[in-house]
Protein backbone atom coordinates (compact mmCIF):
# COMPACT_ATOMS: atom_id res chain seq x y z
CA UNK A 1 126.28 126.49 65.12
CA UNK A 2 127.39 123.01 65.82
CA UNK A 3 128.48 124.34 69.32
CA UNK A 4 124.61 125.76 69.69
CA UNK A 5 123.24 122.22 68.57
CA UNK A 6 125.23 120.43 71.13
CA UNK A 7 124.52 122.88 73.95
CA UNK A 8 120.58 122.71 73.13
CA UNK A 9 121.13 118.83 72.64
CA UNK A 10 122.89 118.19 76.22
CA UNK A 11 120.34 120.48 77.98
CA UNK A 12 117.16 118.96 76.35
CA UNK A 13 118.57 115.38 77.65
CA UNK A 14 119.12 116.99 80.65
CA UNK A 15 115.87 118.41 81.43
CA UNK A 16 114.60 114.77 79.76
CA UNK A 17 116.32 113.02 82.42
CA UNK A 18 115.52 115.06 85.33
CA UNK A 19 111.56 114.62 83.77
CA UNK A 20 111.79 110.89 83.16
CA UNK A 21 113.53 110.53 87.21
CA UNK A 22 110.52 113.14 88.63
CA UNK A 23 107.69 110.48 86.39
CA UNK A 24 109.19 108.19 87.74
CA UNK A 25 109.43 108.72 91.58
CA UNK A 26 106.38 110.12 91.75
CA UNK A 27 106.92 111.34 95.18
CA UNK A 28 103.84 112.75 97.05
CA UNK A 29 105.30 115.06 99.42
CA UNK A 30 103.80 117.06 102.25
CA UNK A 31 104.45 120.38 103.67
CA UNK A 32 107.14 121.22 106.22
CA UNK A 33 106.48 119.06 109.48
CA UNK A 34 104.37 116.12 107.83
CA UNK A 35 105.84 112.68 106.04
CA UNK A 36 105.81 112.71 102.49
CA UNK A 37 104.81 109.44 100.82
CA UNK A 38 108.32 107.72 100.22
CA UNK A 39 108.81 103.99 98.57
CA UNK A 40 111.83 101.78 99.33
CA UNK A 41 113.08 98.94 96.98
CA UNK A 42 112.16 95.29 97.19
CA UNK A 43 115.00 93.27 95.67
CA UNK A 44 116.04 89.65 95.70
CA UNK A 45 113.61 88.88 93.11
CA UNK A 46 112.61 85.27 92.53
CA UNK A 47 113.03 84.65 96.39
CA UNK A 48 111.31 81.19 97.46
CA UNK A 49 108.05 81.37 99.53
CA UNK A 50 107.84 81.14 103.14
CA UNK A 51 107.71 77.67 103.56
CA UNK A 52 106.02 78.13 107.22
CA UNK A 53 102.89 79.33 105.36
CA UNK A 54 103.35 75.86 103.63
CA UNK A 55 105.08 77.92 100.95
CA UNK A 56 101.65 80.27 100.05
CA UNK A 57 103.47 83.62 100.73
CA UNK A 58 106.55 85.43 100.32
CA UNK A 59 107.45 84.63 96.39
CA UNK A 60 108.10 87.42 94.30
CA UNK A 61 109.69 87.22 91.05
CA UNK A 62 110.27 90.67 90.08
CA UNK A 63 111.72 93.92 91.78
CA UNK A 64 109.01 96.24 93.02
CA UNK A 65 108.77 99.30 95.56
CA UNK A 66 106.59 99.62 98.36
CA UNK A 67 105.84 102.50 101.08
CA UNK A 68 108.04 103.37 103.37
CA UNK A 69 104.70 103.53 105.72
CA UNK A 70 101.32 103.46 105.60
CA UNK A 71 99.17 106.55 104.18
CA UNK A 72 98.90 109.05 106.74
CA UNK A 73 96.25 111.05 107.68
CA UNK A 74 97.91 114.14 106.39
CA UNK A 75 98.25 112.37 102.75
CA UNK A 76 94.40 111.17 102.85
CA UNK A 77 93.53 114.49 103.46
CA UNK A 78 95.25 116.27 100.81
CA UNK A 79 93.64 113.42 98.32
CA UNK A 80 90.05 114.26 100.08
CA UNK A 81 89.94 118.09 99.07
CA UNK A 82 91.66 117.53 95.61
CA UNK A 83 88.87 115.02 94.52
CA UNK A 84 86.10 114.65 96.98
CA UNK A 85 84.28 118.19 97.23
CA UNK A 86 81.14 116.06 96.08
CA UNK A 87 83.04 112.53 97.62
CA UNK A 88 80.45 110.62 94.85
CA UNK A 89 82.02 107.39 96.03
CA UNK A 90 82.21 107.79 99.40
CA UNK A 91 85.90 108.11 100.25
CA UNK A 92 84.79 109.99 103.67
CA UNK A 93 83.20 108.10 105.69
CA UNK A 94 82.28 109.17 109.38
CA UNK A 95 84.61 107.28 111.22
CA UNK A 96 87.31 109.14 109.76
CA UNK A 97 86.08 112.19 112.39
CA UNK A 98 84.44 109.99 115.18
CA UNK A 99 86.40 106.82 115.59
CA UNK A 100 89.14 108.51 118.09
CA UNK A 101 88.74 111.41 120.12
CA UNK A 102 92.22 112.86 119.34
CA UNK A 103 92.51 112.33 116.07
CA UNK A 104 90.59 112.15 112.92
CA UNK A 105 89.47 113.92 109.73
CA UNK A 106 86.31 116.25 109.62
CA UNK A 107 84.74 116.84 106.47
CA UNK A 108 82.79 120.68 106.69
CA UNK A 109 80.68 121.98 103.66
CA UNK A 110 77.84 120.38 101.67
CA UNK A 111 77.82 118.41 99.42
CA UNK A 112 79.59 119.78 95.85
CA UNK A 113 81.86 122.23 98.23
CA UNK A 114 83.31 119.48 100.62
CA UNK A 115 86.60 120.46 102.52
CA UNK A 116 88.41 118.48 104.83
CA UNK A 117 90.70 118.90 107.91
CA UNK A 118 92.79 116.96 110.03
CA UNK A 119 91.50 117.73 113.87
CA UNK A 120 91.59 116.43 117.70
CA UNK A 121 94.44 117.63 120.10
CA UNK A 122 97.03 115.16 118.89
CA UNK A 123 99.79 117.07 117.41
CA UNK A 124 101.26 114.63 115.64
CA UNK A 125 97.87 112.92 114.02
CA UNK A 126 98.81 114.49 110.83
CA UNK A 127 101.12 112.02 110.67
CA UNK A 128 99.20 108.74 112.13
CA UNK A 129 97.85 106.62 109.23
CA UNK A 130 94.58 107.03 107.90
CA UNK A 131 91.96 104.53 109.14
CA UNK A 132 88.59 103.84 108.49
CA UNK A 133 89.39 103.38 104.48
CA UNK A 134 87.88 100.49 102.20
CA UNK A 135 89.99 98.58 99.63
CA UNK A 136 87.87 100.69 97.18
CA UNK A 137 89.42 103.63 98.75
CA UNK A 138 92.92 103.04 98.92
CA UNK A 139 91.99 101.72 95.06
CA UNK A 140 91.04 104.98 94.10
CA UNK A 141 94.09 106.59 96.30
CA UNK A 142 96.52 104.37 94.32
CA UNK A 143 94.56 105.32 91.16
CA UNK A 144 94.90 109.36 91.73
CA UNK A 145 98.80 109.00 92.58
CA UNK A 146 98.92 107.30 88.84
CA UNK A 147 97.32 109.64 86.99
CA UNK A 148 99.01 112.71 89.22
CA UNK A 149 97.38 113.64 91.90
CA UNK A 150 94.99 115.57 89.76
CA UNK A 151 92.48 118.34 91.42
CA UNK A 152 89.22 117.22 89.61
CA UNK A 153 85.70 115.44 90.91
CA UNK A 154 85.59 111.61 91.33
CA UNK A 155 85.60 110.03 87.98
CA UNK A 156 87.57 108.89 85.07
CA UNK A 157 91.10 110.05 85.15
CA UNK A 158 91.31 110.56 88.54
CA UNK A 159 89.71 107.95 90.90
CA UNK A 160 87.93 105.55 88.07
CA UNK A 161 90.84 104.71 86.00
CA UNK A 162 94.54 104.14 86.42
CA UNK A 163 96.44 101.20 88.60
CA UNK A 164 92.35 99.65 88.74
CA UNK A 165 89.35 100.21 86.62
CA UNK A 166 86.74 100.57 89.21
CA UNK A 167 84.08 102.30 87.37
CA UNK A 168 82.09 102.97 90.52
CA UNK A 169 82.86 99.93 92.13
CA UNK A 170 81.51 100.10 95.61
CA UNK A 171 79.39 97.01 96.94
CA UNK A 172 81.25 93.57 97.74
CA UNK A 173 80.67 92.19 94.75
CA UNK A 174 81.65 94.96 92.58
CA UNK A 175 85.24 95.59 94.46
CA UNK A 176 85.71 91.87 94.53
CA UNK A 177 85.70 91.95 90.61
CA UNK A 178 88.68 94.73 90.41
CA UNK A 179 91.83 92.99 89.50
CA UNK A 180 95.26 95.62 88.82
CA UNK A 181 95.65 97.05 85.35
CA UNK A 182 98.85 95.81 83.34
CA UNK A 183 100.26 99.47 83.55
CA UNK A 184 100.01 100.34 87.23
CA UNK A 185 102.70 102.28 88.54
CA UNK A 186 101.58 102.63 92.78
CA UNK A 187 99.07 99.83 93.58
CA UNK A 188 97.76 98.12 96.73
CA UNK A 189 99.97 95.64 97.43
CA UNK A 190 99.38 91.85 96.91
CA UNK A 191 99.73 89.14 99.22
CA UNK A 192 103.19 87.95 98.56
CA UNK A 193 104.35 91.64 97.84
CA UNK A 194 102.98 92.84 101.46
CA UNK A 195 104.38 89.48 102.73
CA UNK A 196 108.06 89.86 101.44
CA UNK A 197 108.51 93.17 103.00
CA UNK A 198 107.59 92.55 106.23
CA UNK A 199 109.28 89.40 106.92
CA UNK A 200 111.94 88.03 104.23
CA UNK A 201 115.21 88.53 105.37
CA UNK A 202 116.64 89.20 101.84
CA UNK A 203 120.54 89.06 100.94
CA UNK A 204 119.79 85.64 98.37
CA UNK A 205 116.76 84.10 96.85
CA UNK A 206 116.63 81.63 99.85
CA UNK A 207 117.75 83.92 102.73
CA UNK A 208 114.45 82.73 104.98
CA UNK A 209 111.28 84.58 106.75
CA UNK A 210 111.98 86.47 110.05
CA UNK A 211 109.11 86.07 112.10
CA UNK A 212 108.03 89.84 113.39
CA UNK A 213 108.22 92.47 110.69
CA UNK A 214 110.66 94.09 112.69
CA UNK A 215 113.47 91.81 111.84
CA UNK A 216 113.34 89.49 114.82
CA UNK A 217 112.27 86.26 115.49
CA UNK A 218 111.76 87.19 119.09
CA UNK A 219 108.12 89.07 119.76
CA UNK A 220 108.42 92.28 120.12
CA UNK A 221 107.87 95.22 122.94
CA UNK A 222 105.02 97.52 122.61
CA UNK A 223 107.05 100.33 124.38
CA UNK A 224 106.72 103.60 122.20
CA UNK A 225 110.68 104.08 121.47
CA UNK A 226 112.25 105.98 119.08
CA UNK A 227 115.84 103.84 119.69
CA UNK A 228 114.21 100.18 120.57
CA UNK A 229 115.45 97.84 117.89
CA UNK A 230 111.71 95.39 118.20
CA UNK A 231 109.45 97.68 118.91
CA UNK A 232 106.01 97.83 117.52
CA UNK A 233 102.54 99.02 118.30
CA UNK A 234 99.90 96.39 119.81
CA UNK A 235 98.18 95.46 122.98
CA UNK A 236 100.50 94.03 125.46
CA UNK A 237 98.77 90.98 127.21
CA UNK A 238 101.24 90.81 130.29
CA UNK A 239 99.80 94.67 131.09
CA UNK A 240 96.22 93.82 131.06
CA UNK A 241 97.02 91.08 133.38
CA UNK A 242 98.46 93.13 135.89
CA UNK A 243 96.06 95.76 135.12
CA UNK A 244 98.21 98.59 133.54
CA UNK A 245 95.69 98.91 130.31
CA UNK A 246 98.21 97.40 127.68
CA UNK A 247 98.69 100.15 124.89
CA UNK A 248 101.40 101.29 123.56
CA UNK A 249 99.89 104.87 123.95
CA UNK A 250 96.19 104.75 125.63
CA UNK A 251 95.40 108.41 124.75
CA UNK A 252 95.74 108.53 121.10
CA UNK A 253 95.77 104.78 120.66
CA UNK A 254 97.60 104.88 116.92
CA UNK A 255 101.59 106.60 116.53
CA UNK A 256 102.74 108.44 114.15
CA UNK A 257 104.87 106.52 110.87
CA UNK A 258 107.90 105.72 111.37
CA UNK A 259 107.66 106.51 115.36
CA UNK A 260 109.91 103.39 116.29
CA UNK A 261 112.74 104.49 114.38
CA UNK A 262 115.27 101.91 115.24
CA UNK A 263 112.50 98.86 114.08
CA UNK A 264 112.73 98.81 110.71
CA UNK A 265 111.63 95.61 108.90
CA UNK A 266 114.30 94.09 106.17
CA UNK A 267 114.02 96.84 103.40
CA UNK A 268 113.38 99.78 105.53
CA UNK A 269 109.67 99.94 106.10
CA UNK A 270 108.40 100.78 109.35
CA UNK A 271 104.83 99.97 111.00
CA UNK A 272 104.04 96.31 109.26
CA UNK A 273 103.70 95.04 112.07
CA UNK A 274 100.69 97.02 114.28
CA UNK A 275 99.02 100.84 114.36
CA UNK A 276 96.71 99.30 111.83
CA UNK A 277 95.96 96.75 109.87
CA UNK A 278 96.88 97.04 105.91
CA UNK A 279 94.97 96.04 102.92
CA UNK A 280 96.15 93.79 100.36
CA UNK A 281 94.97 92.26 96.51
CA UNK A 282 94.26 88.93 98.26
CA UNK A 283 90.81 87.39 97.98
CA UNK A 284 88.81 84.92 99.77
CA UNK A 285 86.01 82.60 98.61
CA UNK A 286 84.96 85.56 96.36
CA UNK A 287 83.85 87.83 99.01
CA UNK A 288 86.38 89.51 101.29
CA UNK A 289 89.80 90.69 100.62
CA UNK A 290 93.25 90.90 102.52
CA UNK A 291 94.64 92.43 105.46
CA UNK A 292 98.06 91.77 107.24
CA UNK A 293 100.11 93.46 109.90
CA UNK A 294 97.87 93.50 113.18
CA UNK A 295 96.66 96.58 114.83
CA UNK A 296 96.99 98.34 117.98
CA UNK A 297 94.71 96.72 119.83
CA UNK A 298 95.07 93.20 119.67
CA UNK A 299 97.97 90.50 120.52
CA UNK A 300 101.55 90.68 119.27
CA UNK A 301 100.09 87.28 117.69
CA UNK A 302 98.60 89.26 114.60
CA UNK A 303 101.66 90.36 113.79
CA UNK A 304 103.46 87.24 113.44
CA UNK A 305 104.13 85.93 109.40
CA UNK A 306 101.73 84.17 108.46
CA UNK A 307 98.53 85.96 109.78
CA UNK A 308 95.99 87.06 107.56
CA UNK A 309 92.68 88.50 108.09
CA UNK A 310 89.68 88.48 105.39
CA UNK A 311 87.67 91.22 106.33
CA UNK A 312 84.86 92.27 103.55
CA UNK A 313 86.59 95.18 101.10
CA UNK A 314 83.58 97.62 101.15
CA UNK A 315 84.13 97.88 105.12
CA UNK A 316 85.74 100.31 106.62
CA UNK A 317 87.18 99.91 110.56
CA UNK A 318 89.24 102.31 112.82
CA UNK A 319 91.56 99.38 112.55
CA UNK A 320 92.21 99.26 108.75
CA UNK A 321 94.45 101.59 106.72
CA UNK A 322 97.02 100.87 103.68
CA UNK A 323 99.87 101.39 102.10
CA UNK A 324 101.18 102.01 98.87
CA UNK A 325 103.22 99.84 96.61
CA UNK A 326 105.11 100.64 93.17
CA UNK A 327 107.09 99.66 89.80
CA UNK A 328 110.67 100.23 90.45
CA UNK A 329 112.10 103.46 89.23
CA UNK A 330 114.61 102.89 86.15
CA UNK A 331 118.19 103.07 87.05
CA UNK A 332 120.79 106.16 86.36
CA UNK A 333 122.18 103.83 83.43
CA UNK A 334 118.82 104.26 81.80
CA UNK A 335 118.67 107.62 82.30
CA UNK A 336 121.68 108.39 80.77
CA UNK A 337 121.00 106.24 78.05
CA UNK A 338 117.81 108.06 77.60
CA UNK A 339 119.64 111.31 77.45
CA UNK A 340 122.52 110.56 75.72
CA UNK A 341 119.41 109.38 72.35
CA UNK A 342 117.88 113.14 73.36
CA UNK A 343 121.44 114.42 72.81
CA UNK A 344 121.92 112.23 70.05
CA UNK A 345 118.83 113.47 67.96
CA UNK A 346 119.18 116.93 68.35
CA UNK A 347 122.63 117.00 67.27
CA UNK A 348 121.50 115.18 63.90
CA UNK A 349 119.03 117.49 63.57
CA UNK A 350 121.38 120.26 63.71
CA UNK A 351 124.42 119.49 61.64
């Protein structure tokens, strides 16, 4: 019997484990030849701020995750037909299928029987990242991941409630009044968070601010390269002058995550720098929110530290996407330790 006991007691803090490691990553992951939604660490907590910004950005006392790269096309899609076959709150919006000619999202149906698709000729647009989003969306995006990706309309419990409590939130003025909930577990970033991973150099608390996301004070290339170490996608000013368009890809204008392999910023994102803008928490005299990064069609100037843009959150622009940040996930010791108490418990219970 006691044998029994401590078989059923190892096996339920097994299977606890294993459940409190799955809650905890929370991975959203994609089928077989599109990028799953992955976070990386942010350590070095308590860093100082960068003091270039005059020491506004950069701080962070605390360990947090953020994405590996921005929401993808694929990913926004897969969050469309779960929750939007009505779309109450307008998470579609037409850009999503007009703004580029290669890529995109269509939405088909009517209204109550909504399905979406990712279409154009691109092959790889599945794995571009989603533009044309408001900070309400990505909101509501970071609010469905929290309460588990859940196949159910718009509402509480699936868009409404979670990381932000938006409770239909859509105007300026109402999106301007979300703040994050004490419990989220994948928000948008904030300022400092989004800051930090692009550009501090980590290895201390005073380690210093590279100034490309790409870990290089030198700007870099916009030459699509899967083994350039400072690579990044923007419009190249030397090109327009002599005439050669400028883009790092004039077709399809955006690249797929994670495209310039070898330019990963200091904790292994990719992208912070150019393909799109990327919302933040930041707010600005009350009426327009933050984005960071640059975009593929401007300067390598926008994606220097210390550039922010304001735009107004209920916009949405084939220049703006997001990505996803997160609570840490507890460490193996805690695991065990939660385990070992299952183990513990049953084999009380049992004697």
């Amino acid at each position: 019997m006691y044998a029994k006991a401590l078989t059923r007691g190892f096996l339920t803090a097994g299977v606890l484990a294993s459940a409190v490691a799955a809650s905890a990553q929370g991975v959203f992951n994609m089928p077989s030849g599109q990028t799953s939604l992955q976070l990386v660490t942010v350590g070095n907590p308590g860093n100082a701020a960068d003091p270039a910004t005059g020491s506004l950005y950069g701080a962070v006392p605390y360990t947090y995750k953020i994405g590996t790269y921005d929401v993808t096309l694929g990913q926004y899609t897969e969050f469309l037909n779960a929750v939007a076959k009505t779309d109450t709150y307008g998470l579609y919006n037409s850009g999503m299928g007009s703004a580029f000619t290669t890529l995109g999202i269509q939405q088909s149906g009517s209204s109550g029987n909504y399905s979406y698709s990712v279409t154009g000729s691109y092959s790889q647009g599945v794995n571009c990242p989603i533009f044309d989003v408001t900070w309400g969306d990505a909101a509501r995006f970071c609010n469905w991941l929290q309460n588990g990706q859940p196949a159910r309309a718009e509402g509480n419990g699936t868009t409404e409630t979670g990381a932000y409590t938006l409770s239909g939130a859509t105007s300026t003025a109402a999106l301007m009044a979300v703040t994050r909930n004490a419990n989220a577990t994948y928000f948008i970033p904030s300022q400092n968070e989004w800051y930090k991973a692009a550009y501090y150099m980590g290895g201390g608390t005073n380690a210093g601010y590279w100034t490309y996301p790409t870990k290089s004070n030198s700007v870099p290339t916009n030459v699509l390269s899967t083994t350039g170490t400072n690579n990044a996608n923007y419009l190249d000013q030397e090109y327009i002058h002599y005439g050669n368009g400028g883009y790092t890809d004039p077709t399809n204008y955006l690249t797929p995550v994670g495209a310039f392999a070898d330019s990963p910023g200091p904790y292994g994102t990719y992208d912070m720098g150019g393909d799109v803008w990327q919302w933040n928490e930041a707010s600005s005299a009350g009426m327009a929110r933050g984005t960071c990064g640059g975009y593929f069609g401007y300067y390598a100037s926008n994606l220097a530290a210390g550039t922010v843009s304001f735009p107004d959150p209920a916009s949405a622009t084939r220049y703006t996407g997001f990505r996803v940040a997160g609570v840490p996930e507890p460490g193996s010791v805690t695991l065990l330790v939660a385990g070992a108490v299952a183990g513990l418990i049953f084999w009380r219970r049992w004697r």
